[in-house]
Protein backbone atom coordinates (compact mmCIF):
# COMPACT_ATOMS: atom_id res chain seq x y z
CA UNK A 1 2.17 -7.27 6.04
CA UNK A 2 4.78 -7.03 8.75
CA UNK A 3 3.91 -8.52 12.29
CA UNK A 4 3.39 -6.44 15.01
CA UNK A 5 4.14 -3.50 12.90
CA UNK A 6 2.94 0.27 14.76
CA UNK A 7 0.99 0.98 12.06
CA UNK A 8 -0.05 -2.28 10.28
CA UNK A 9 -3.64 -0.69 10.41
CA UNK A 10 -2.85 1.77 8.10
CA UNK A 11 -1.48 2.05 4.24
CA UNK A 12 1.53 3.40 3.11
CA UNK A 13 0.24 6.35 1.06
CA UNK A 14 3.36 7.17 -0.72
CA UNK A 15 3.66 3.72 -2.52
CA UNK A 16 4.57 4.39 -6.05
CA UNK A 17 2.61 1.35 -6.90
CA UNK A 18 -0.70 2.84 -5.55
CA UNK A 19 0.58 5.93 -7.59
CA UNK A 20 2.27 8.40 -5.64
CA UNK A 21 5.13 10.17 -7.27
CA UNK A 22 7.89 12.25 -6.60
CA UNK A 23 7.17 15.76 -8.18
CA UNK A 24 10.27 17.93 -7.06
CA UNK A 25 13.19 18.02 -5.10
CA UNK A 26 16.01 20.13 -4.50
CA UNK A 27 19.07 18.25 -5.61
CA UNK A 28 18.68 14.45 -6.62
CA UNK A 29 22.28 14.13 -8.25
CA UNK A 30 23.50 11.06 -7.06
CA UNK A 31 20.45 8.81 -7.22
CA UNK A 32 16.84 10.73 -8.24
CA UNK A 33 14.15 11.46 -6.40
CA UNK A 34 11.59 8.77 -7.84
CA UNK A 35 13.31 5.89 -5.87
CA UNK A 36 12.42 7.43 -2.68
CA UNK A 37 8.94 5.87 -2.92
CA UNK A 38 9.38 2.81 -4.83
CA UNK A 39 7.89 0.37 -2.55
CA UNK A 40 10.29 -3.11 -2.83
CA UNK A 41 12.99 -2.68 0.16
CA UNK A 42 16.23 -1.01 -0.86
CA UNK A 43 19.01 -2.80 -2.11
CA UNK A 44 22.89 -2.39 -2.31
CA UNK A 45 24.82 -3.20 -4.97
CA UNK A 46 28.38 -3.87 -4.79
CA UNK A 47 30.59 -2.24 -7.93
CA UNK A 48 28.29 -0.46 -9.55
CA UNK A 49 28.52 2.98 -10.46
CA UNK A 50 26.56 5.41 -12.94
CA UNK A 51 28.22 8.90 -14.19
CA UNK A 52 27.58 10.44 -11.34
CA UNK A 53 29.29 8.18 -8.41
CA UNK A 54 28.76 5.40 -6.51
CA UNK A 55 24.22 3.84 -7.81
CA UNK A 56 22.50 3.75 -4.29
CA UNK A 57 19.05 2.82 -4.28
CA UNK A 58 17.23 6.21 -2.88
CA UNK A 59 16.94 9.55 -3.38
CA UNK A 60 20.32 11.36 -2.57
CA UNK A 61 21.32 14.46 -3.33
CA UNK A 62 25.15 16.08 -3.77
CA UNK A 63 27.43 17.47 -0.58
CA UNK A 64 25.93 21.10 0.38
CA UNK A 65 28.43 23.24 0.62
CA UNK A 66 25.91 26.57 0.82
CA UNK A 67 24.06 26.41 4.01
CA UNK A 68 20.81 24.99 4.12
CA UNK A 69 18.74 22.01 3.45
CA UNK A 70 17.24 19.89 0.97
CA UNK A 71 13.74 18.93 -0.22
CA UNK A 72 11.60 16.47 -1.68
CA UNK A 73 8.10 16.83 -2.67
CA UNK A 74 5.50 13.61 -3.00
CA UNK A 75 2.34 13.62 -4.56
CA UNK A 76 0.57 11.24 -1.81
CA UNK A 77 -1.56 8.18 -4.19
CA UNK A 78 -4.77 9.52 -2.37
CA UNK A 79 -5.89 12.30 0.28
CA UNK A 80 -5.12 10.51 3.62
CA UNK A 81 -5.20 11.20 7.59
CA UNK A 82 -1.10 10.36 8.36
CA UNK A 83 -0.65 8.08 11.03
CA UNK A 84 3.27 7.93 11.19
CA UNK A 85 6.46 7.51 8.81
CA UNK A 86 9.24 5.21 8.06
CA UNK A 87 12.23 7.51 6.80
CA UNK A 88 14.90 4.51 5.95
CA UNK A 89 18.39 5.03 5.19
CA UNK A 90 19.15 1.55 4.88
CA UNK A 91 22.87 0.95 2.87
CA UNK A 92 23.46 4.89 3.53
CA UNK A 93 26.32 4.70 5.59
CA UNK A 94 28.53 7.52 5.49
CA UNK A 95 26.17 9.62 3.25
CA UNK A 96 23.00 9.92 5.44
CA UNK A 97 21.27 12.95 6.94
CA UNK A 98 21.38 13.57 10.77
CA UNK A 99 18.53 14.95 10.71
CA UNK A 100 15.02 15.40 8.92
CA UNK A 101 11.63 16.93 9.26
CA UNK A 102 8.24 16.72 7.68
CA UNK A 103 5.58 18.82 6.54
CA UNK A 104 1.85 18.56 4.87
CA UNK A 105 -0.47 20.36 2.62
CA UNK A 106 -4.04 19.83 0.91
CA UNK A 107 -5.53 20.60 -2.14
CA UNK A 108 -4.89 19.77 -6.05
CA UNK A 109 -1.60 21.08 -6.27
CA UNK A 110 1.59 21.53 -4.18
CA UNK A 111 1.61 24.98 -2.10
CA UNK A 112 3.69 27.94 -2.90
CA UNK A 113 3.34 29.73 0.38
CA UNK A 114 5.53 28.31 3.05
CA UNK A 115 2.54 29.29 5.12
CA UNK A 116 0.29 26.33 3.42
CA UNK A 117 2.66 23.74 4.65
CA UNK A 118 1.99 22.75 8.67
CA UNK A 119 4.60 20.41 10.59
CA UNK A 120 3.41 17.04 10.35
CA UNK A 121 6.95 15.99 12.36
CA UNK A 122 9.29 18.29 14.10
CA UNK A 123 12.74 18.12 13.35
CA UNK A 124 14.54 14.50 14.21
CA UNK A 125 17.55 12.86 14.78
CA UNK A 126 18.22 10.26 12.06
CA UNK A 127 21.67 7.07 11.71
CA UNK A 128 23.15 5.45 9.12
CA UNK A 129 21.41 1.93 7.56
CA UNK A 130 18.31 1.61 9.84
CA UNK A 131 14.92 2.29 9.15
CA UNK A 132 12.95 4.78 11.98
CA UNK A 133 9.36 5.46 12.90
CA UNK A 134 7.71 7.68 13.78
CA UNK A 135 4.37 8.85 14.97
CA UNK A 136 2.53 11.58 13.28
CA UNK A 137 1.18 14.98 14.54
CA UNK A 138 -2.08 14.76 15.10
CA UNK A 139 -4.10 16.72 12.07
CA UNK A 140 -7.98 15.98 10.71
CA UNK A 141 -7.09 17.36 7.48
CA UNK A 142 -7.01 14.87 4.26
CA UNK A 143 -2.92 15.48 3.68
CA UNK A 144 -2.46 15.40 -0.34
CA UNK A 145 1.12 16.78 -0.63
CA UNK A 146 4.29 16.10 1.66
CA UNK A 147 7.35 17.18 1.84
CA UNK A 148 10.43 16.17 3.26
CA UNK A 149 13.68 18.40 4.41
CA UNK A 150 16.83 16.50 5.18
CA UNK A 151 19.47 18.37 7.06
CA UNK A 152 21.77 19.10 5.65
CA UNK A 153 21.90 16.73 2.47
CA UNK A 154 22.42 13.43 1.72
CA UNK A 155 21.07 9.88 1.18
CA UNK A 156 17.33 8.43 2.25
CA UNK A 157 16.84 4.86 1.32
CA UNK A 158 12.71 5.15 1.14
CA UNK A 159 10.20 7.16 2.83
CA UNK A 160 6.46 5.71 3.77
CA UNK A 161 4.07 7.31 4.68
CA UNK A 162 1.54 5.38 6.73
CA UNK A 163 -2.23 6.55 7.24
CA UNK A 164 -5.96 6.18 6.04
CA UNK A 165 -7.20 7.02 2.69
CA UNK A 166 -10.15 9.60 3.03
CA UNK A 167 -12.94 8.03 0.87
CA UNK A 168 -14.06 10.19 -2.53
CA UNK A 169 -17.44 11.63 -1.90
CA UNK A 170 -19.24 10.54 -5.15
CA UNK A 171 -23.06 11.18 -5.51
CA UNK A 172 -25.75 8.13 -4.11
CA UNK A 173 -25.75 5.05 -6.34
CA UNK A 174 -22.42 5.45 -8.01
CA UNK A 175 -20.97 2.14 -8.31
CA UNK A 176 -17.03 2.09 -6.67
CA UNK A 177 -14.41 -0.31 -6.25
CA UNK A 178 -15.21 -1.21 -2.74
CA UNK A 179 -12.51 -3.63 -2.27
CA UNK A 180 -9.44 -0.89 -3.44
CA UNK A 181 -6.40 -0.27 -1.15
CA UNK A 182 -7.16 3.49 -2.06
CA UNK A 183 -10.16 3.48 -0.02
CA UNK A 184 -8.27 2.14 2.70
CA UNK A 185 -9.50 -1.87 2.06
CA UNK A 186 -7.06 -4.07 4.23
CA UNK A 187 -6.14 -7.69 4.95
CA UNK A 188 -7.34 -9.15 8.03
CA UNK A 189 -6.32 -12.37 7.78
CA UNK A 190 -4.84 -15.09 5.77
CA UNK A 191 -4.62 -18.86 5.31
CA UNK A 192 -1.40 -19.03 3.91
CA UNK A 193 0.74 -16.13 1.73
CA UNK A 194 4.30 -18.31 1.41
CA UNK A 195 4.71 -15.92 -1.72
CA UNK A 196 5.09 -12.18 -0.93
CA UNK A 197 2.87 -9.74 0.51
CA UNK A 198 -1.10 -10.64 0.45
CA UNK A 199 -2.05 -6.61 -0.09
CA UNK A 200 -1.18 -6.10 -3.52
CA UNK A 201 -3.97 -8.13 -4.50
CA UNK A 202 -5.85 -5.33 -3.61
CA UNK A 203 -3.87 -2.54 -5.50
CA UNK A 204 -4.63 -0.61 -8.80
CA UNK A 205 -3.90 -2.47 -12.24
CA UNK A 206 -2.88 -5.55 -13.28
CA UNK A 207 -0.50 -7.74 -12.16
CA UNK A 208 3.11 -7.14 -13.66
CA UNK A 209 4.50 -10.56 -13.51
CA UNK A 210 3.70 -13.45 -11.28
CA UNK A 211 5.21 -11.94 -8.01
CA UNK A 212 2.63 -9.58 -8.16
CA UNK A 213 -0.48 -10.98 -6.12
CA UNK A 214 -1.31 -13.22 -3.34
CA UNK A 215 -0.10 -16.84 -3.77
CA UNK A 216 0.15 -19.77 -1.48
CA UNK A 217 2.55 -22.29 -1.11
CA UNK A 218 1.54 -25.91 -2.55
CA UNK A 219 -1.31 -27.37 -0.23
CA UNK A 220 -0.19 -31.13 1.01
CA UNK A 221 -3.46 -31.24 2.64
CA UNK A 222 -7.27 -31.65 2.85
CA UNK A 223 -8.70 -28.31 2.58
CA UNK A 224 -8.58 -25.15 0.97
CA UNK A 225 -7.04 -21.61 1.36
CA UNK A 226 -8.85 -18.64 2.17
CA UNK A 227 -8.29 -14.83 2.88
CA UNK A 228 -10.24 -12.07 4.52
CA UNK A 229 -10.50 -8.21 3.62
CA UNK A 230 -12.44 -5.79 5.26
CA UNK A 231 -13.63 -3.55 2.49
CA UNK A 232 -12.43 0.31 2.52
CA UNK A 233 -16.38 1.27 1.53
CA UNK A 234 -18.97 -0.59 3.49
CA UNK A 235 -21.48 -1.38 0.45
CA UNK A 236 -23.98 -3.76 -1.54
CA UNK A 237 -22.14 -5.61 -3.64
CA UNK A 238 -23.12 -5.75 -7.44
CA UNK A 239 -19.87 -7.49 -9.32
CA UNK A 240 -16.70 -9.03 -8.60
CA UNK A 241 -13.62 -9.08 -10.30
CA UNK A 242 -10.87 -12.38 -10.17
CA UNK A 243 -7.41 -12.14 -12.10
CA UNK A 244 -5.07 -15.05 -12.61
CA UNK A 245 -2.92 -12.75 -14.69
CA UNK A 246 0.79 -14.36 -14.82
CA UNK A 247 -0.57 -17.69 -12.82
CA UNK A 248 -0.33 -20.00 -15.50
CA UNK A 249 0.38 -23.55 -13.62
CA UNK A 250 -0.73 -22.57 -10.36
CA UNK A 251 -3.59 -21.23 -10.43
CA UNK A 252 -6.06 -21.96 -8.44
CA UNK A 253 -9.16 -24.13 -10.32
CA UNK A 254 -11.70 -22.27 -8.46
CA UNK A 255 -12.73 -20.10 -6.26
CA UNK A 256 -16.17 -18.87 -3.74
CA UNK A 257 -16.72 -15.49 -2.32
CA UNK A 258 -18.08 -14.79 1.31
CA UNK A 259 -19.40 -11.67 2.65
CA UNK A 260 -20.86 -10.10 6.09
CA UNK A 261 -21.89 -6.65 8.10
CA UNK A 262 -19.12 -7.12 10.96
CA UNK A 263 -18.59 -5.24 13.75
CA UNK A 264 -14.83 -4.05 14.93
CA UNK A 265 -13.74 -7.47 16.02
CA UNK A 266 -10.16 -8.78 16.61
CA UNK A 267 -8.70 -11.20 13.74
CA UNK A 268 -9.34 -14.44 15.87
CA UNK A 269 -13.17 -13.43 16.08
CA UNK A 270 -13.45 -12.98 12.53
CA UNK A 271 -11.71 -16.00 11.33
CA UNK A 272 -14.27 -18.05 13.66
CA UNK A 273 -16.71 -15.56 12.15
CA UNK A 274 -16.44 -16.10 8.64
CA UNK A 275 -16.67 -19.85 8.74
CA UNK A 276 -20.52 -18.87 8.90
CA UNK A 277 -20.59 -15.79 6.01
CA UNK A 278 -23.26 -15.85 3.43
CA UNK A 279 -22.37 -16.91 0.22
CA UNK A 280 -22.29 -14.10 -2.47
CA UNK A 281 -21.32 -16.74 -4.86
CA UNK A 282 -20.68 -20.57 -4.52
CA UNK A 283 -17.65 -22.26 -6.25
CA UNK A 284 -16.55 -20.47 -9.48
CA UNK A 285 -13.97 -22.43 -11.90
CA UNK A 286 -11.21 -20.21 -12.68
CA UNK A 287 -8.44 -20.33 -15.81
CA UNK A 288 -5.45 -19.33 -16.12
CA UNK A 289 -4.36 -15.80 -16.80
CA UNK A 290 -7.56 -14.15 -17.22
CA UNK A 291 -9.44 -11.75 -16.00
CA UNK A 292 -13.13 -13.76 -14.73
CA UNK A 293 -16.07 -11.81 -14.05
CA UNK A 294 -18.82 -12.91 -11.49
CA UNK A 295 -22.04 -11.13 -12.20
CA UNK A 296 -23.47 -11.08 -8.28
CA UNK A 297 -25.27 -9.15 -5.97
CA UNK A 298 -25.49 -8.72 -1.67
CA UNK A 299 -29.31 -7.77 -0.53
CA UNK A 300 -28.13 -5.94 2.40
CA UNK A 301 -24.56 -3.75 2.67
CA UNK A 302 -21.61 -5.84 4.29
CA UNK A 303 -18.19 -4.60 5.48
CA UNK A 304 -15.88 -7.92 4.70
CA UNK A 305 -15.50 -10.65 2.24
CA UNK A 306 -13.53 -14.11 2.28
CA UNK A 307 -12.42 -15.40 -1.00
CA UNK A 308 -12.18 -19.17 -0.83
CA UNK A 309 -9.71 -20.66 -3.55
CA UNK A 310 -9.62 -24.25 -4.25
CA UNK A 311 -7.34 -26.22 -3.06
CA UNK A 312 -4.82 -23.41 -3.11
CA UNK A 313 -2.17 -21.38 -5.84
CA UNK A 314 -2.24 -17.80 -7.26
CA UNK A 315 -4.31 -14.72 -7.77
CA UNK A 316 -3.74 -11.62 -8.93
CA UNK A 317 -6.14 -9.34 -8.20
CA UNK A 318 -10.00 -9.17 -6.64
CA UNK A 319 -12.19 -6.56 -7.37
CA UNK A 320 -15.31 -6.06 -5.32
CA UNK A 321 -17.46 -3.41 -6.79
CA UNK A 322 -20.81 -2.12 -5.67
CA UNK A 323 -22.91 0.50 -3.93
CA UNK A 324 -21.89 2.40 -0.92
CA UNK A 325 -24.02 2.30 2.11
């Protein structure tokens, strides 16, 4: 997570790694459409070249010489209420757009009707290798579909889309990944996260290598390392999920789940907080590279959980299923 970010409250619900995708686009010839959403931070590389010209990391498309604009359409990863965007052209010098807008739809599929899109962000004024924000209009619908128009062509580095998933409505009793990013789960608070970003140990899948999860740097000591997520779907929980996968000699050798109903606190009240949590389940030895199942339950519905690993390392993924409330 980035400090004191505008929207650090919110997801970014065009991240290809939560599953959105890039589904059409006007032009993409100098670098396609699909890198628009990838979600590590663009890069430039020096010398290198594909058939088509100079490799930029982004979606760009070729020099319009017709009039007009260009287009890219995302598939969001889940229906969500937009909060703002980050439209970066970072390394896009002389090749960037002055100007973009941004539009919305709902539903299964993308619209065919102009009239289906509504304005999500008015037309803007964009530079060269800088990353801007800015706020969305305000709109209650669950946006599915977005689409942005650069003016007149060019090069955008990445586009995120920040706002709240809109939970599935599923019928009473159906069990659901409480804990999932898609259901707009977040990170409150951390011990330590020396190793890359603490959130994608709450994202679909398993990890791809060991850079994918939470992991904290070597403990020196007494103690252990903890973090705190407040759970997308308040719920009873009924099983828990812990993956070491690709944490082979740092993994942590156990670990001890926490869980309470909390009110909307700030961070420093729930850290204090949580010191005090109910137990779901005490201290759990863990392996490495596995997937370890803890069979447990919550009497009443709770709203956040601290996992407690000992004395500190790598983990991939936590799953916290259970029962809505």
């Amino acid at each position: 997570m980035h400090e004191q970010h505008p929207y650090s409250n919110a997801i970014n619900l065009a991240s290809a790694k939560l599953g959105a995708e890039a589904v059409a686009c006007s032009d993409d010839f100098f670098a396609e459409m699909s890198r628009l959403i990838q979600d590590a931070d663009p890069v430039f590389v020096a010398g290198k070249y594909d058939e088509n010209g100079k490799w930029m990391d982004g979606w760009e498309s070729r020099r319009r010489r017709s009039g007009g604009f260009d287009w890219c359409v995302i598939r969001l990863a889940v229906p969500g209420r937009i909060a703002g965007f980050d439209i970066d052209t970072r390394h896009f010098t002389g090749n960037f757009p002055p100007g973009a807008e941004i539009e919305g739809a709902v539903g299964d599929t993308p619209p065919t009707d102009a009239s289906d899109w509504v304005s999500l962000l008015g037309e803007v004024s964009l530079g060269g290798d800088r990353q801007h924000l800015f706020d969305a209009k305000p709109c209650e619908a669950p946006i599915q579909w977005i689409r942005l128009k650069i003016y007149p062509d060019g090069g955008v580095a990445r586009l995120r889309v920040y706002g709240t998933p809109v939970a599935p409505a599923v019928a009473p009793g159906t069990e659901l990944e409480l804990s999932s990013l898609l259901h707009g789960s977040r990170v409150i608070a951390y011990s330590n996260a020396h190793y890359g970003n603490p959130e994608v140990m709450l994202t679909p899948g398993r990890g791809v290598n060991m850079g994918d999860g939470w992991e904290t740097a070597r403990r020196r000591v007494p103690g252990n390392e903890w973090i705190i997520v407040q759970l997308g779907i308040p719920g009873r929980i009924s099983r828990v999920e812990i993956d070491t996968a690709h944490f082979k000699g740092n993994f942590p050798s156990a670990c001890s789940l926490q869980a309470a109903a909390m009110p909307a606190l700030g961070r420093d009240a729930l850290v204090t907080q949580a010191m005090f949590w109910p137990e779901v389940f005490g201290q759990t030895p863990l392996t490495a590279d596995a997937i370890h199942p803890v069979a447990c339950t919550t009497t009443g519905v709770v709203t956040h959980v601290k996992l407690n690993t000992y004395p500190d390392g790598g983990i991939s993924r936590l799953r916290v299923f259970g029962v809505s409330a």
